[in-house]
Protein backbone atom coordinates (compact mmCIF):
# COMPACT_ATOMS: atom_id res chain seq x y z
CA UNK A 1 124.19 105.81 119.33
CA UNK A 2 122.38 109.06 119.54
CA UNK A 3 121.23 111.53 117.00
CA UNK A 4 123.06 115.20 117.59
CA UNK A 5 120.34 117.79 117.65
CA UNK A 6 121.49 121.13 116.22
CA UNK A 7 120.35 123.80 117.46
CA UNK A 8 118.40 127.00 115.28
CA UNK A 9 121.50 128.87 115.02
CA UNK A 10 123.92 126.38 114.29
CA UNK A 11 121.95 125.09 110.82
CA UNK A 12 121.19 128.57 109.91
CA UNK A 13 125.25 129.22 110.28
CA UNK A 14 126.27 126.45 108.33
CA UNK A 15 122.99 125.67 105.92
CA UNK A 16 125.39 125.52 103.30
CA UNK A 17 127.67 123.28 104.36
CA UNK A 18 124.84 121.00 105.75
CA UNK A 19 122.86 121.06 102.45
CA UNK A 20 125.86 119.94 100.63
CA UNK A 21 126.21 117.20 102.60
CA UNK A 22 122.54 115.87 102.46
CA UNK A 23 122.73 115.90 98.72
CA UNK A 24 126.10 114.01 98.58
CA UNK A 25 126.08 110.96 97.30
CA UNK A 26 129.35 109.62 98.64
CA UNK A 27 127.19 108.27 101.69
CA UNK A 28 127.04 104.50 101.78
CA UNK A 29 124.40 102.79 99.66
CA UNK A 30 123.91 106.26 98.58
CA UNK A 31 121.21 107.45 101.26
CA UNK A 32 120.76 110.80 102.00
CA UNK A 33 121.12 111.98 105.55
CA UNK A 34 118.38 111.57 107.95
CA UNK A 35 117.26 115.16 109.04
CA UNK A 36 114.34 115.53 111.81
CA UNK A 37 111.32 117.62 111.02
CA UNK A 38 112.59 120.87 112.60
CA UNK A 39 115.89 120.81 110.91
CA UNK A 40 114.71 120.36 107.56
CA UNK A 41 112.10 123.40 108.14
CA UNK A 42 115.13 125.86 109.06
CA UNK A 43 117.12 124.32 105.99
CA UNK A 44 113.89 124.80 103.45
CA UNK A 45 114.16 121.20 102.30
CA UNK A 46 110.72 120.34 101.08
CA UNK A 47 109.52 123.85 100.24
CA UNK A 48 109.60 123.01 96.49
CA UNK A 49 107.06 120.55 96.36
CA UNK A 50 103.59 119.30 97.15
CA UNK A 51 103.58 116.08 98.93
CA UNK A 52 100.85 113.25 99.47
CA UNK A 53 100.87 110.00 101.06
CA UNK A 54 97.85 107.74 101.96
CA UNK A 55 98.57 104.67 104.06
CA UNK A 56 96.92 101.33 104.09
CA UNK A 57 95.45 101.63 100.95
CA UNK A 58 93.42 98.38 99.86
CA UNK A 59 94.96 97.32 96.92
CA UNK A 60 98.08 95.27 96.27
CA UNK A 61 101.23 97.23 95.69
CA UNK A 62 101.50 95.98 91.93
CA UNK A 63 98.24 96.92 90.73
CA UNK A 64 98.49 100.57 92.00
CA UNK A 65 101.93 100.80 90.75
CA UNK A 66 100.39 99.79 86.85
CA UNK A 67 98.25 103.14 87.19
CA UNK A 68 101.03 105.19 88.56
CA UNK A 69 103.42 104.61 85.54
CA UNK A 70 100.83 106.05 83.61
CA UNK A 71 100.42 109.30 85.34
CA UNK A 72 104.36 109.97 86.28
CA UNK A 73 106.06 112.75 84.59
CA UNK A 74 102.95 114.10 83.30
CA UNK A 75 101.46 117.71 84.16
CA UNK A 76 98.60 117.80 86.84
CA UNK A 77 95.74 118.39 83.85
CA UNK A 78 97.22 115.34 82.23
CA UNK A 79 97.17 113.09 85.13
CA UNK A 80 93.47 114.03 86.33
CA UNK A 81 92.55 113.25 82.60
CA UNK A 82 94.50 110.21 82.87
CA UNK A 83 93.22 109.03 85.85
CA UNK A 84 89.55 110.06 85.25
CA UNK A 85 89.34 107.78 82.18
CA UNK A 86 91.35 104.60 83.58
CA UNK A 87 89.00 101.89 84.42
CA UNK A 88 90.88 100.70 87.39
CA UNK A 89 90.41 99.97 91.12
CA UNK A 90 93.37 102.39 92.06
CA UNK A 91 92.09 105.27 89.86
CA UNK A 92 89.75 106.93 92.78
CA UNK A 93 93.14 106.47 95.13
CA UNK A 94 94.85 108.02 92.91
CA UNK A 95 92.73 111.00 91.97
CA UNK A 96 92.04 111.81 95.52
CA UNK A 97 95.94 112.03 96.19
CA UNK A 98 96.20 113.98 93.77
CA UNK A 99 94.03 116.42 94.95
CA UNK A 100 95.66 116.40 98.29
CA UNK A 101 98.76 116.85 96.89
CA UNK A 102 97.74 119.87 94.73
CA UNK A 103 96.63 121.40 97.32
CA UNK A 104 99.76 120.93 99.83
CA UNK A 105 101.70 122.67 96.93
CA UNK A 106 99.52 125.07 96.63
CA UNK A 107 98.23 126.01 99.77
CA UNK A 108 101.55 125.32 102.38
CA UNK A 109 104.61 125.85 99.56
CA UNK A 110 103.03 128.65 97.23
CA UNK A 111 103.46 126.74 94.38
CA UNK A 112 101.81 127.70 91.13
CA UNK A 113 99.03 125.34 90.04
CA UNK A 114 99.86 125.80 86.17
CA UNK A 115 103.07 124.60 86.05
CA UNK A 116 102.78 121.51 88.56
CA UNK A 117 103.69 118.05 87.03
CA UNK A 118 103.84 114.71 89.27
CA UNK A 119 108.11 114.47 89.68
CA UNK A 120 107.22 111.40 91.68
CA UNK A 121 104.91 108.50 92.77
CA UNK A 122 105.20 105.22 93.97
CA UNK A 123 103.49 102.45 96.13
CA UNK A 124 105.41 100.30 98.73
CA UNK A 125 103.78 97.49 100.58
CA UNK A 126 101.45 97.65 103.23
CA UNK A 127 100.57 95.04 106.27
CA UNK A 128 99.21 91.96 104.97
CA UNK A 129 96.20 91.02 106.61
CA UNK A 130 95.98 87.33 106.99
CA UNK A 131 92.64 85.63 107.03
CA UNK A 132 92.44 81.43 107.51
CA UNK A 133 89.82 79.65 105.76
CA UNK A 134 88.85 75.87 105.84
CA UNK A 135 89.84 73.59 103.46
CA UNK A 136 89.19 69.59 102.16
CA UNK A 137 89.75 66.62 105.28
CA UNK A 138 90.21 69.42 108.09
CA UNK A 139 93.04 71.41 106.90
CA UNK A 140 93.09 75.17 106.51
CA UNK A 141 94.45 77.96 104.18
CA UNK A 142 95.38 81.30 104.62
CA UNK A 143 94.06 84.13 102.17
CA UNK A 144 96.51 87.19 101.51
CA UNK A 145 94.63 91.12 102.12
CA UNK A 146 97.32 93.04 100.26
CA UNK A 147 97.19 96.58 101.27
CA UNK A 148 99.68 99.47 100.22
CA UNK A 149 101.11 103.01 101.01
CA UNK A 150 100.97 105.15 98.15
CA UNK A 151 103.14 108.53 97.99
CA UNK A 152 102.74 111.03 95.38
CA UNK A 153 104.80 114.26 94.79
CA UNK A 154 104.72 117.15 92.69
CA UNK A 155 106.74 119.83 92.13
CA UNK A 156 106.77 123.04 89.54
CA UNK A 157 108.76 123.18 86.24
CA UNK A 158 111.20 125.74 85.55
């Protein structure tokens, strides 16, 4: 099965109809569309956010994800305060992210810096690296590396 590639003028014709069918949710397992790179440019998907994502990220998934509860939902003062001030490993991660992501919004969307909260955040696994060790009467055991992708997204209140 191939994707259809639409052309410039075709999604500019029907961007209505198209974005009405990205955001329905009659899809199965409700997932949106998939839309390539170009297509969501012409269609201005994206444009309302700032959007971060660092990959491989030394830490297990579960220990970043205890830092980013605290700091979702809250405005982008708010989270730097949060995460200066939270003695944990992810905190740095987190902080520089957030930075990144700030500036994305600011610098590539236009979005104003005052009214920026974090709409979204999250950390999915990462490759495991393995590492074997020796053990007691010649066996061996293997010692999990956790690593993780973290994504962080802000957007602007009304």
């Amino acid at each position: 099965m191939e994707k259809k590639v639409m052309s410039k003028e075709y999604l500019l014709e029907n961007r209505d109809e198209l974005l009405a069918q990205y955001a329905s949710s009659d899809r199965k397992f409700q997932k949106k569309g998939f839309l390539s790179k170009k297509e969501r440019k012409v269609l201005g998907i994206g444009k309302d956010q700032g959007r971060a994502v660092a990959h491989n990220v030394r830490i297990a998934p579960r220990k970043v994800a205890v830092v980013v509860n605290l700091i979702k939902g809250k405005t982008l003062d708010e989270a730097y305060a949060i995460l200066q001030y939270t003695p944990k490993a992810a905190s740095p991660v987190l902080r520089k992210l957030l930075k990144s992501a700030e500036s994305n919004a600011v610098n590539n969307n236009s979005l104003s810096r005052d009214n920026l909260y974090v709409a979204d955040c999250y950390a999915n696994q990462g490759p495991v690296m393995k590492r074997i060790i020796p053990k007691a009467r010649g066996s061996a055991a293997r010692i999990h590396k956790r690593t993780s992708h973290v994504t962080l997204v802000l957007k602007e209140k009304n």
